[in-house]
PDB file of N, CA and C in Angstrom:
ATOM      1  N   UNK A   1      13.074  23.133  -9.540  1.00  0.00           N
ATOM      2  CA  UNK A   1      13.768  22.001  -8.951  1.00  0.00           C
ATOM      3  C   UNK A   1      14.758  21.426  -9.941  1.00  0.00           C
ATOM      4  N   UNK A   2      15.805  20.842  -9.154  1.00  0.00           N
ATOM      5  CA  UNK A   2      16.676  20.292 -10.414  1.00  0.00           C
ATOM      6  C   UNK A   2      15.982  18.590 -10.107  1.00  0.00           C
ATOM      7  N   UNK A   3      15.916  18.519 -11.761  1.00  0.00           N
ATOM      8  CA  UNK A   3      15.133  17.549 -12.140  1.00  0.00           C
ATOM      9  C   UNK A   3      16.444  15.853 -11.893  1.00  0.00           C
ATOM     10  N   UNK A   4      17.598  16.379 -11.929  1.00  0.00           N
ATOM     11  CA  UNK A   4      18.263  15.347 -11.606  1.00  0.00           C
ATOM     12  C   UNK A   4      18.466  14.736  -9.903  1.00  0.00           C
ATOM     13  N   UNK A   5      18.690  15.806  -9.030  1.00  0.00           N
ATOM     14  CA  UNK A   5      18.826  15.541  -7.658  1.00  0.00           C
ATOM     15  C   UNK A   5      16.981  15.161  -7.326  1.00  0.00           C
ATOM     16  N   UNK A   6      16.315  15.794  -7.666  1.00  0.00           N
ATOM     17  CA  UNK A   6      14.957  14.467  -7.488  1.00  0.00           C
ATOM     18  C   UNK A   6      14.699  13.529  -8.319  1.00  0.00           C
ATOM     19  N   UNK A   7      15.317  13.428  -8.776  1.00  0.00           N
ATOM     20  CA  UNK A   7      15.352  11.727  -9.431  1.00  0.00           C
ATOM     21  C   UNK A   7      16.259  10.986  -8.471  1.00  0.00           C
ATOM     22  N   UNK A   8      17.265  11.041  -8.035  1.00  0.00           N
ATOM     23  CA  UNK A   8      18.007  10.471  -6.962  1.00  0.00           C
ATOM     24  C   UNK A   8      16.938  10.809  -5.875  1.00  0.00           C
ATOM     25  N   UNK A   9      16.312  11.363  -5.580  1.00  0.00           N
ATOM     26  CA  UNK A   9      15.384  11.697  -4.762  1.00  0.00           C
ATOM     27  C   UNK A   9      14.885  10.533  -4.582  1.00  0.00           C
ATOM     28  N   UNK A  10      13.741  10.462  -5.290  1.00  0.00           N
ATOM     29  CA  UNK A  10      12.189   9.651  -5.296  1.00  0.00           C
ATOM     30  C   UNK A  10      13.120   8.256  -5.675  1.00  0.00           C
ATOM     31  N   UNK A  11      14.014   8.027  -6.730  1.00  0.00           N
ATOM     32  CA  UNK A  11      14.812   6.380  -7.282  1.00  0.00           C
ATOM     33  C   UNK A  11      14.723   6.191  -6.226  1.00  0.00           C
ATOM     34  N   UNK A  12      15.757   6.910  -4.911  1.00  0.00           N
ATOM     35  CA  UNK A  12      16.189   5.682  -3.885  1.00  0.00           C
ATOM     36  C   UNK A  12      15.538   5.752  -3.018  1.00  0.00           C
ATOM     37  N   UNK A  13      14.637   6.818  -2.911  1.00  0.00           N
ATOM     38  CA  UNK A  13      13.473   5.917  -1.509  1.00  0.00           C
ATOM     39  C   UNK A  13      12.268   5.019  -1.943  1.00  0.00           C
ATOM     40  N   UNK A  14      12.216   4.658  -3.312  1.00  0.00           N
ATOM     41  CA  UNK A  14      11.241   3.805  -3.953  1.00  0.00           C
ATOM     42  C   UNK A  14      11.805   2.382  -3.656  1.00  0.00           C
ATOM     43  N   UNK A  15      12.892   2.819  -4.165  1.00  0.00           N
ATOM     44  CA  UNK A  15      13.955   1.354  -4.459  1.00  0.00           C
ATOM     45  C   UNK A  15      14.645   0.546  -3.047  1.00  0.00           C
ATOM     46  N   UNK A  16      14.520   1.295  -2.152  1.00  0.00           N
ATOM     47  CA  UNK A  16      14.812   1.087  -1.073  1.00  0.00           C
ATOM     48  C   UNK A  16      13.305   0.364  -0.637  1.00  0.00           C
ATOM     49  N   UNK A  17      12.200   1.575  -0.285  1.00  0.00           N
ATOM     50  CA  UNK A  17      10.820   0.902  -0.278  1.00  0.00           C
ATOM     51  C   UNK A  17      10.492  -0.394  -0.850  1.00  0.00           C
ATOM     52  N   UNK A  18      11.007  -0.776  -1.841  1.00  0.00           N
ATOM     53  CA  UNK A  18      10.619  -1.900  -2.382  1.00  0.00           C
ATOM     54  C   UNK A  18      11.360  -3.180  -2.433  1.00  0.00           C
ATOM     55  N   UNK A  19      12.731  -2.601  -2.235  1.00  0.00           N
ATOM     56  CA  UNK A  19      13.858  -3.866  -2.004  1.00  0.00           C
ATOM     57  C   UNK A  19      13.685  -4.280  -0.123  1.00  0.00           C
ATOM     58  N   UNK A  20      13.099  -3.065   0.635  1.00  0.00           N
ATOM     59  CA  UNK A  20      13.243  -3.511   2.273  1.00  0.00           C
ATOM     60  C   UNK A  20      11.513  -4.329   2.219  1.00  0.00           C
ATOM     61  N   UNK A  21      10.840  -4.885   1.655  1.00  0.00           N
ATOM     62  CA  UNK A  21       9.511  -4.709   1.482  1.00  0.00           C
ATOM     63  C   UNK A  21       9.256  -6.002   1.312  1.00  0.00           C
ATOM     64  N   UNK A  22       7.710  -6.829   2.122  1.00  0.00           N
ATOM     65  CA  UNK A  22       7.655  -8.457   1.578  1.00  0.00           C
ATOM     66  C   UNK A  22       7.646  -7.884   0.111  1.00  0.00           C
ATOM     67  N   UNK A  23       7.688  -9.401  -0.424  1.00  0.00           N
ATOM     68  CA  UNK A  23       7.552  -9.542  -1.953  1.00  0.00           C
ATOM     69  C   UNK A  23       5.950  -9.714  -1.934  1.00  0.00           C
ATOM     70  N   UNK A  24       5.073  -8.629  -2.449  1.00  0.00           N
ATOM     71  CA  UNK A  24       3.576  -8.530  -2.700  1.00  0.00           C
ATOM     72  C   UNK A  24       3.215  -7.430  -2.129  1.00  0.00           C
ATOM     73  N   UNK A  25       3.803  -7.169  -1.811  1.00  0.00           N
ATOM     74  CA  UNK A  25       3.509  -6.036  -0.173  1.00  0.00           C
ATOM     75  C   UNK A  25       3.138  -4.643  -1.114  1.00  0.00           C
ATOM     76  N   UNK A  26       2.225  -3.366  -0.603  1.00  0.00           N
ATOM     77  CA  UNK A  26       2.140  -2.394  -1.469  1.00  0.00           C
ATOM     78  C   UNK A  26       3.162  -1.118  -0.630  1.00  0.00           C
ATOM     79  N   UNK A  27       3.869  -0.655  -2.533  1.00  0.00           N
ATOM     80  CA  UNK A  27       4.815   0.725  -1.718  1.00  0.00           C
ATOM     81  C   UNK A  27       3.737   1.430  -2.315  1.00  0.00           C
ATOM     82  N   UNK A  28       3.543   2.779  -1.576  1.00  0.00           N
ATOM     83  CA  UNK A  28       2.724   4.274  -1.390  1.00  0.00           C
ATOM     84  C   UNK A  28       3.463   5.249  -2.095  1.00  0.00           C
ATOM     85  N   UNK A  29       3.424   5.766  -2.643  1.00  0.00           N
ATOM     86  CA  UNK A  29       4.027   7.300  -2.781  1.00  0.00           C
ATOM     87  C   UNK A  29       3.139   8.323  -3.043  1.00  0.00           C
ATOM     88  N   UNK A  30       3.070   9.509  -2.656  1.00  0.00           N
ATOM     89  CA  UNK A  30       2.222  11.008  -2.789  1.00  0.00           C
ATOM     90  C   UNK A  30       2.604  11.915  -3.281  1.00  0.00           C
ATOM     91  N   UNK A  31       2.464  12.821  -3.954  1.00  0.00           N
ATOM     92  CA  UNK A  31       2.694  14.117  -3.771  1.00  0.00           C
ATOM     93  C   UNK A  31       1.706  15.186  -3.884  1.00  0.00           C
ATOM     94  N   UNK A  32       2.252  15.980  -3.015  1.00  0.00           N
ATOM     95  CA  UNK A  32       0.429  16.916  -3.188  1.00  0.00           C
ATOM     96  C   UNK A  32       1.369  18.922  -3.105  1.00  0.00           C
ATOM     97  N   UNK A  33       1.074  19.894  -3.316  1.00  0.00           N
ATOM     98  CA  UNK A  33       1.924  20.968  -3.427  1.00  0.00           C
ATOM     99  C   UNK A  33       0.904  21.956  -2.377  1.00  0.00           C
ATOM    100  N   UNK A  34       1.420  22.873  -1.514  1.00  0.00           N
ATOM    101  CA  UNK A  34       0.925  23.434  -0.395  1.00  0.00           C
ATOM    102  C   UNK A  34       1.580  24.231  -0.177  1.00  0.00           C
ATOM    103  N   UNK A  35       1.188  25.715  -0.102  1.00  0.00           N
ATOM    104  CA  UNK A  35       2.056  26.645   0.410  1.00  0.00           C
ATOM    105  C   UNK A  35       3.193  26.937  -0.251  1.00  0.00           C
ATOM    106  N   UNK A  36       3.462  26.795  -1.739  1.00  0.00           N
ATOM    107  CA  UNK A  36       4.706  27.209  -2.014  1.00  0.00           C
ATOM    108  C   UNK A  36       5.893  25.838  -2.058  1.00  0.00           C
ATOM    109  N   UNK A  37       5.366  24.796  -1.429  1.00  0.00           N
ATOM    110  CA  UNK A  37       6.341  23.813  -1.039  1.00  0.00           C
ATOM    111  C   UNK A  37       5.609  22.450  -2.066  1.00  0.00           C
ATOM    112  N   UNK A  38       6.431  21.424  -2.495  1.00  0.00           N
ATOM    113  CA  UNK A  38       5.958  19.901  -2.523  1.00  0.00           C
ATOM    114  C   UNK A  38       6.423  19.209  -1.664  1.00  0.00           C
ATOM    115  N   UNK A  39       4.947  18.558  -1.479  1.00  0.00           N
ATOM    116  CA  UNK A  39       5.411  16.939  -0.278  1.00  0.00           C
ATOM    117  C   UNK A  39       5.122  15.884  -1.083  1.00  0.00           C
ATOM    118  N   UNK A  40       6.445  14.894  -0.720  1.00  0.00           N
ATOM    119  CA  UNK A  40       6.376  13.640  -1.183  1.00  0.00           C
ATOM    120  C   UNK A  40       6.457  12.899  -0.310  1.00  0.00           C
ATOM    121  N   UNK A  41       5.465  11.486  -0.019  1.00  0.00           N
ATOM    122  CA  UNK A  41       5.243  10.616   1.083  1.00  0.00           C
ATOM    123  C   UNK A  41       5.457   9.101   0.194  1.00  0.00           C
ATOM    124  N   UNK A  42       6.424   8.384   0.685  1.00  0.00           N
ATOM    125  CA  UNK A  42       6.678   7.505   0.274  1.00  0.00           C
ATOM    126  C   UNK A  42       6.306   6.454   1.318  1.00  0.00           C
ATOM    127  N   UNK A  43       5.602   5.418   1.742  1.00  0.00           N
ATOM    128  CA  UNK A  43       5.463   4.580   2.502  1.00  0.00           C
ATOM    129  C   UNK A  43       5.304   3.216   1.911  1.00  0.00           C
ATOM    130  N   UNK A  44       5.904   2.324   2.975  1.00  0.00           N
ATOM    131  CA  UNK A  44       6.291   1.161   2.528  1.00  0.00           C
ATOM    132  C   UNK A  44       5.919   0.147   3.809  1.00  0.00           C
ATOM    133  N   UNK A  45       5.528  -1.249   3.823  1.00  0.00           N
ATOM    134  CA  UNK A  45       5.309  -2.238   5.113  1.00  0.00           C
ATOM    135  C   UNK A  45       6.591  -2.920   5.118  1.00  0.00           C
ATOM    136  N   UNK A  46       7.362  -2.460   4.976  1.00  0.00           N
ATOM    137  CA  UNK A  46       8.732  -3.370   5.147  1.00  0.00           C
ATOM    138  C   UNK A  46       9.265  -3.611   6.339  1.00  0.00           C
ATOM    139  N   UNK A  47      10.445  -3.656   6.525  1.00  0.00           N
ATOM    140  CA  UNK A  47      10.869  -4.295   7.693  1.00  0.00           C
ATOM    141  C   UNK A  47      11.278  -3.040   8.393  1.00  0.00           C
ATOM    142  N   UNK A  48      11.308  -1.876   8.518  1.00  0.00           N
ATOM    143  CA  UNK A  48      11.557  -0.701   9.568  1.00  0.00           C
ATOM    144  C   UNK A  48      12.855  -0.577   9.846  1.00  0.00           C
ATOM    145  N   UNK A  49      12.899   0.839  10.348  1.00  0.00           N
ATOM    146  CA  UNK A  49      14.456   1.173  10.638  1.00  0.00           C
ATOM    147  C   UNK A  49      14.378   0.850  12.540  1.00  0.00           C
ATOM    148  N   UNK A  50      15.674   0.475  12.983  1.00  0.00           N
ATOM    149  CA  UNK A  50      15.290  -0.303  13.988  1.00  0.00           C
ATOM    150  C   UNK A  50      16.311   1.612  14.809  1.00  0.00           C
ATOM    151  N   UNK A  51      15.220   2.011  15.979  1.00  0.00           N
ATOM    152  CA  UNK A  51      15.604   3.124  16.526  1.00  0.00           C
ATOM    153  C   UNK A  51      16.875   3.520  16.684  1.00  0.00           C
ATOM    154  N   UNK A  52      17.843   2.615  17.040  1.00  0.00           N
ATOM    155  CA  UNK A  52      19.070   3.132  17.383  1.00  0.00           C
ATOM    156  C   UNK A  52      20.105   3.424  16.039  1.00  0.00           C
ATOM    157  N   UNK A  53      19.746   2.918  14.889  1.00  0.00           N
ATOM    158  CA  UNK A  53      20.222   2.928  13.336  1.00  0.00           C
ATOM    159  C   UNK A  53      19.665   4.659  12.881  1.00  0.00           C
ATOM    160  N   UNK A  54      18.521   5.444  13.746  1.00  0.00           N
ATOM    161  CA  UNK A  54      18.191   6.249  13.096  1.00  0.00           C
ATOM    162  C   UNK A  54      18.993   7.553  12.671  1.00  0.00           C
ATOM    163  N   UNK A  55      19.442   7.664  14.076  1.00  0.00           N
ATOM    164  CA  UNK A  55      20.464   8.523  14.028  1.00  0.00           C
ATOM    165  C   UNK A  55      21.599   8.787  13.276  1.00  0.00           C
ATOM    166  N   UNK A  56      22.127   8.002  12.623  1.00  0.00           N
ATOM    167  CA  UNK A  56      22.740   7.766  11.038  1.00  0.00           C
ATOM    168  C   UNK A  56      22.457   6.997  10.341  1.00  0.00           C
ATOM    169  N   UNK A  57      20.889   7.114  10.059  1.00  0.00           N
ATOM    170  CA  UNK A  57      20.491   6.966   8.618  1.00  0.00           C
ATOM    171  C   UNK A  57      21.241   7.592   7.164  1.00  0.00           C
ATOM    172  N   UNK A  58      21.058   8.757   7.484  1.00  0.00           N
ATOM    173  CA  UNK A  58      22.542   9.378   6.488  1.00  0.00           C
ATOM    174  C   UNK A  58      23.777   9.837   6.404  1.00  0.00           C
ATOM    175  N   UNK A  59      24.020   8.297   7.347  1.00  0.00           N
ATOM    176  CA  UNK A  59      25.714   8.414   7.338  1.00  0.00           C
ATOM    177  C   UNK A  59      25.922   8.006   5.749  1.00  0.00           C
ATOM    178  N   UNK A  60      27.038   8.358   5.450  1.00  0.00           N
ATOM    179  CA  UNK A  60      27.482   7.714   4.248  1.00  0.00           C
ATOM    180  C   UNK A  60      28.106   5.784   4.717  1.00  0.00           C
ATOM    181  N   UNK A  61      27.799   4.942   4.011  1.00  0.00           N
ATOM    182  CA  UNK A  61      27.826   3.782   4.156  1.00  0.00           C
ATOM    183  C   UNK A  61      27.175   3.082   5.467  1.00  0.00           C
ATOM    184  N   UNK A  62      26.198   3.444   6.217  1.00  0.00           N
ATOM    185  CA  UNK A  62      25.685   3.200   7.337  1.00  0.00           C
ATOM    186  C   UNK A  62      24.621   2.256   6.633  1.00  0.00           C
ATOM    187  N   UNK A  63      24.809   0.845   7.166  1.00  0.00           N
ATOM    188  CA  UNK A  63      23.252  -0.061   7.441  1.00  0.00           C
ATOM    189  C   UNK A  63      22.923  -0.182   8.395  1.00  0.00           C
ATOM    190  N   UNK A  64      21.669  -0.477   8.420  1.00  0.00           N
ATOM    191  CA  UNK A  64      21.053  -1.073   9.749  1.00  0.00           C
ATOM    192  C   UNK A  64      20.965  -2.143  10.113  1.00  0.00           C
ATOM    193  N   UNK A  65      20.982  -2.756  11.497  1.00  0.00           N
ATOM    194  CA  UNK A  65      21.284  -3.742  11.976  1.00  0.00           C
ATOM    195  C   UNK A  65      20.634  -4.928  11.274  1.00  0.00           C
ATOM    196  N   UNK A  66      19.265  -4.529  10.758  1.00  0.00           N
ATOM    197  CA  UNK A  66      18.029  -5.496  10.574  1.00  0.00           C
ATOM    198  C   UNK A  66      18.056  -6.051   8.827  1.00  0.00           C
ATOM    199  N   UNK A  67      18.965  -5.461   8.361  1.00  0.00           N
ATOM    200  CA  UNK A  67      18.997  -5.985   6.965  1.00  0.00           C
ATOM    201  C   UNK A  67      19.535  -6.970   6.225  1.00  0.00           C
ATOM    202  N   UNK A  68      19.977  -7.773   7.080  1.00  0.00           N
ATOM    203  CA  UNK A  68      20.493  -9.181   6.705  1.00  0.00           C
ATOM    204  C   UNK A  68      21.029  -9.519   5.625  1.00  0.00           C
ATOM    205  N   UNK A  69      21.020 -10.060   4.842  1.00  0.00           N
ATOM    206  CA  UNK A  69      21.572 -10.382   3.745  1.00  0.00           C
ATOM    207  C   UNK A  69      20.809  -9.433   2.397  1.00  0.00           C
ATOM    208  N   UNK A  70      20.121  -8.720   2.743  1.00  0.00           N
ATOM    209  CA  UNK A  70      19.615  -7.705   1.441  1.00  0.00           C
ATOM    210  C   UNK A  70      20.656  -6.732   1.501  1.00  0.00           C
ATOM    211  N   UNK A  71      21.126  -6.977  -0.403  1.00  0.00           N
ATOM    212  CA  UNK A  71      22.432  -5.960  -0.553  1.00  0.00           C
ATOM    213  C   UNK A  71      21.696  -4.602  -0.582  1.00  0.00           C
ATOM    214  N   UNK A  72      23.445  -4.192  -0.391  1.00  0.00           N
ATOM    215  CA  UNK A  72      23.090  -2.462  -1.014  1.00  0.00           C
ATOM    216  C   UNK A  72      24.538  -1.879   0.005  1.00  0.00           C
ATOM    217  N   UNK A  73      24.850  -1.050  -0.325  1.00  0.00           N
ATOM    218  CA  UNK A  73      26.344  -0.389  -0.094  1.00  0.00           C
ATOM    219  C   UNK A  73      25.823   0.780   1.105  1.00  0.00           C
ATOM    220  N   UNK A  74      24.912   1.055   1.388  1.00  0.00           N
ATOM    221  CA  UNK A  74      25.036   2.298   2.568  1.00  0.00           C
ATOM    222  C   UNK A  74      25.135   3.835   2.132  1.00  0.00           C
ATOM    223  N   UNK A  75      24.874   3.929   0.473  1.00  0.00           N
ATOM    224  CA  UNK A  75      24.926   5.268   0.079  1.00  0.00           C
ATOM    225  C   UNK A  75      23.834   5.542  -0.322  1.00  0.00           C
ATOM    226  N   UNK A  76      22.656   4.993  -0.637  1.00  0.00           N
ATOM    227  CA  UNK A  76      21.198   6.064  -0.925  1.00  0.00           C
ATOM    228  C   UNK A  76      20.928   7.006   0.378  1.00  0.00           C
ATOM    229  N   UNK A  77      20.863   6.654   1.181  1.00  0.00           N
ATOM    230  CA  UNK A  77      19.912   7.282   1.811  1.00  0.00           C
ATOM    231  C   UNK A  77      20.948   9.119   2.303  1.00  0.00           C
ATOM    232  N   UNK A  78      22.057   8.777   2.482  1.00  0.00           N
ATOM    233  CA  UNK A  78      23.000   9.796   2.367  1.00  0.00           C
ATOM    234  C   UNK A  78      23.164  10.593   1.149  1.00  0.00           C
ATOM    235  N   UNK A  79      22.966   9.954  -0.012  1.00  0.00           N
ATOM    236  CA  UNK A  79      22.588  10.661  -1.166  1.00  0.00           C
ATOM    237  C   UNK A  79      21.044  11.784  -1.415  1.00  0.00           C
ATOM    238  N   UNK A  80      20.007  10.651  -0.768  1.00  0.00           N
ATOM    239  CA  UNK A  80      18.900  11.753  -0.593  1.00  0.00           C
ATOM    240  C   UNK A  80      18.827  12.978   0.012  1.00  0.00           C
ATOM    241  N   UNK A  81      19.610  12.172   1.410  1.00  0.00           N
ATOM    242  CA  UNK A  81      19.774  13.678   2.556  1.00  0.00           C
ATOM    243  C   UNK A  81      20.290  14.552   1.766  1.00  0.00           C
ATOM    244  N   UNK A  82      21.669  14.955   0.894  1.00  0.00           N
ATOM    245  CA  UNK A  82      22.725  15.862   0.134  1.00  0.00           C
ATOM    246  C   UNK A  82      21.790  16.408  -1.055  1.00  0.00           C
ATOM    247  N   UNK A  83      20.619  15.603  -1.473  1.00  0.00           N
ATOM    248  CA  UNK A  83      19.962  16.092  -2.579  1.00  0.00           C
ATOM    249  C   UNK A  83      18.704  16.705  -2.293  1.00  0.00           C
ATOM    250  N   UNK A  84      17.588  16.869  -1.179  1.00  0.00           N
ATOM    251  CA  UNK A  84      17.092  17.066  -0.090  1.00  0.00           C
ATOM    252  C   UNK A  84      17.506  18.358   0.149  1.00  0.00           C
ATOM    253  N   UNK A  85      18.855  18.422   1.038  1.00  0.00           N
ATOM    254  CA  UNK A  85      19.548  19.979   1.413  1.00  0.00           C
ATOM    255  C   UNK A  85      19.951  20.743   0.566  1.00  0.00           C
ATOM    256  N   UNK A  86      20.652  20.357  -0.628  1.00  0.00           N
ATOM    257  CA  UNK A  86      20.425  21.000  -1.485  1.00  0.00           C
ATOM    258  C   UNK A  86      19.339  21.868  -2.249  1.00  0.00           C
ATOM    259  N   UNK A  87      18.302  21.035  -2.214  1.00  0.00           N
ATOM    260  CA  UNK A  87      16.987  21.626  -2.852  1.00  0.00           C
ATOM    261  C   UNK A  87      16.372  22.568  -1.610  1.00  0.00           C
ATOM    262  N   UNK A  88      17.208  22.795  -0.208  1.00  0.00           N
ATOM    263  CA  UNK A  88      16.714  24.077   1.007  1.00  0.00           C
ATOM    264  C   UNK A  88      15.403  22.550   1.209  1.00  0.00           C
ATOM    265  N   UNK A  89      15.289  21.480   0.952  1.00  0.00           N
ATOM    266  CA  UNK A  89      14.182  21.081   1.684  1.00  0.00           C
ATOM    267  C   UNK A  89      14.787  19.768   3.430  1.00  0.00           C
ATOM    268  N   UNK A  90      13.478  19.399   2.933  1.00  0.00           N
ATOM    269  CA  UNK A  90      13.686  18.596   4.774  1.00  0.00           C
ATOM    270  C   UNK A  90      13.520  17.455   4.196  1.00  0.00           C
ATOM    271  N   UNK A  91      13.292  16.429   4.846  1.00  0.00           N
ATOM    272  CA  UNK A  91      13.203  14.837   4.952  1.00  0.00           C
ATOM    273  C   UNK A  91      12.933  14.307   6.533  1.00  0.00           C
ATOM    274  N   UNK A  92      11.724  13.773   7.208  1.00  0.00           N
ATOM    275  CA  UNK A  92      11.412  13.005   7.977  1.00  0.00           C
ATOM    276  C   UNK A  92      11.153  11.396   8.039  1.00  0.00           C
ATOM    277  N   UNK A  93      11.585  10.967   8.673  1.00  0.00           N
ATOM    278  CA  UNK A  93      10.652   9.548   8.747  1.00  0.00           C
ATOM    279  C   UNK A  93      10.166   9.464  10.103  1.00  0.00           C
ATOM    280  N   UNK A  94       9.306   8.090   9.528  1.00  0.00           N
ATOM    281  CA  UNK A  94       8.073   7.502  10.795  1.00  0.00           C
ATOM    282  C   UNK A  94       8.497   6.091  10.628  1.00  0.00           C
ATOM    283  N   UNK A  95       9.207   5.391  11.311  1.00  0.00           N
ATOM    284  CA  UNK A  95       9.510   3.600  11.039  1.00  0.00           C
ATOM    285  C   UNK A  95       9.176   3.110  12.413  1.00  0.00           C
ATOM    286  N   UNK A  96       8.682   2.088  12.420  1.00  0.00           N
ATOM    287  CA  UNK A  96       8.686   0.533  13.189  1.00  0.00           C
ATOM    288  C   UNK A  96       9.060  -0.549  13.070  1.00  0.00           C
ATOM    289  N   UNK A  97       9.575  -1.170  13.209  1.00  0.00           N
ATOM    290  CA  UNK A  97      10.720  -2.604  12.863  1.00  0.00           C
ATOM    291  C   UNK A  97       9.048  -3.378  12.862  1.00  0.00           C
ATOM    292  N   UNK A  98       8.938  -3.844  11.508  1.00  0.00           N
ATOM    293  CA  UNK A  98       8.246  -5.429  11.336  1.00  0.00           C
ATOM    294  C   UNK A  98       7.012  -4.530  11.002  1.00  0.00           C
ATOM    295  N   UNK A  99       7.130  -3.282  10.944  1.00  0.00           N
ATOM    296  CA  UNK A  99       5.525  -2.824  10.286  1.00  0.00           C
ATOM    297  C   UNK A  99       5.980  -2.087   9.560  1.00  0.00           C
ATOM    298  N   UNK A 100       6.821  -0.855   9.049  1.00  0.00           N
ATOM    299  CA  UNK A 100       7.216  -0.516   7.942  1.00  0.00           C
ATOM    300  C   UNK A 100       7.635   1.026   8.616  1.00  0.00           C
ATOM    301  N   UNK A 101       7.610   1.760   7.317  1.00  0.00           N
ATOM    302  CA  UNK A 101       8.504   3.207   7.308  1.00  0.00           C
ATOM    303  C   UNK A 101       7.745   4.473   6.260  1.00  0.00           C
ATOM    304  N   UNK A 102       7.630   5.421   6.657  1.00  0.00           N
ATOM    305  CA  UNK A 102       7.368   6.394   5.653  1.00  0.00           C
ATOM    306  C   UNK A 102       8.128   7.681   6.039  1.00  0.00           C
ATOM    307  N   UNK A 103       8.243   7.751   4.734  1.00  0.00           N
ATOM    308  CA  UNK A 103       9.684   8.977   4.516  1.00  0.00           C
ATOM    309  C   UNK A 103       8.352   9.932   3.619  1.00  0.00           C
ATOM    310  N   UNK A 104       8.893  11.525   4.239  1.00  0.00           N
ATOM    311  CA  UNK A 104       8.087  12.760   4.133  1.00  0.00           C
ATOM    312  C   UNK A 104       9.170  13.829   3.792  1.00  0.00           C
ATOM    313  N   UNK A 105       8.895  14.185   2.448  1.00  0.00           N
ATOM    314  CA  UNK A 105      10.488  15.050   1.724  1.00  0.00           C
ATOM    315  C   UNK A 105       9.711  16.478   1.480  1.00  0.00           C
ATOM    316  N   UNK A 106       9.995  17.402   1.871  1.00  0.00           N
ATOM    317  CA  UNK A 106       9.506  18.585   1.723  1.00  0.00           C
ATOM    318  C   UNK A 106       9.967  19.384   0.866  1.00  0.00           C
ATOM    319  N   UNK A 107      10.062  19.715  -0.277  1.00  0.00           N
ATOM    320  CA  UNK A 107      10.836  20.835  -1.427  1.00  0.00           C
ATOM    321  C   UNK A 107      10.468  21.854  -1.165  1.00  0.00           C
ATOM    322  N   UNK A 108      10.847  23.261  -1.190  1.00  0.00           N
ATOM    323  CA  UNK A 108      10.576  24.270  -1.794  1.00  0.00           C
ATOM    324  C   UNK A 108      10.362  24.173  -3.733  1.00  0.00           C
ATOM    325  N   UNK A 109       9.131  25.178  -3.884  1.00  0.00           N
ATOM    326  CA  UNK A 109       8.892  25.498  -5.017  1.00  0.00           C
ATOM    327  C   UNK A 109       9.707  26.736  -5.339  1.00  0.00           C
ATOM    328  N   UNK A 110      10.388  26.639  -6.793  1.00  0.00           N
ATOM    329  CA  UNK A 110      11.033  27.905  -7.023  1.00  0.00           C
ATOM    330  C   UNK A 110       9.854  28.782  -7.550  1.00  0.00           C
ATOM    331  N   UNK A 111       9.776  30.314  -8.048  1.00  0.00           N
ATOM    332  CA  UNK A 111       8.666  30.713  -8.460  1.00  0.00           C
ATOM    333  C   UNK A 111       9.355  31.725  -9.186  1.00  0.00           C
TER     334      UNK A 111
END
């Protein structure tokens, strides 16, 4: 793996996890290796991606409706996707507005 595109990896869905997140609230992260592949599960109780925002989640500069005055420019999550495809892996999420989000990044292992 290139050790730099997962660092942009895991930074901005932590940092995201924790900036969209009450203040006390617990962020999750996993990783466990299976089949040749790593999974990383990042989950967070924050405020959720609201359904119709999902579909360009990785637009470049795309927010979602629900983020109010919490900064941030609209480029992590488009950065993960590019660093993600690069590495031949995937990226899912699971969100609910007002109960939270977990993002599921799949790598290939080189061997």
């Amino acid at each position: 793996m290139d050790e730099k595109l997962l660092r942009q990896i895991l930074s901005n869905l932590l940092s995201n996890a924790i900036k969209y997140s009450p203040v006390g609230s617990t962020v999750q992260m996993t990783a466990c290796c299976e089949k040749g592949e790593v999974i990383f599960k990042i989950k967070d109780s924050g405020i959720g991606i609201p359904s119709e925002d999902l579909q360009r989640l990785f637009d470049t500069f795309h927010r979602a409706k629900n983020v109010g005055t919490i900064p941030g420019t609209g480029l992590g999550m488009a950065i993960v996707k590019k660093s993600v495809d690069l590495h031949g892996g995937q990226i899912t999420v699971n969100t609910e507005v007002g109960v939270g989000t977990v993002f599921t990044v799949t790598l290939p292992l080189n061997q």
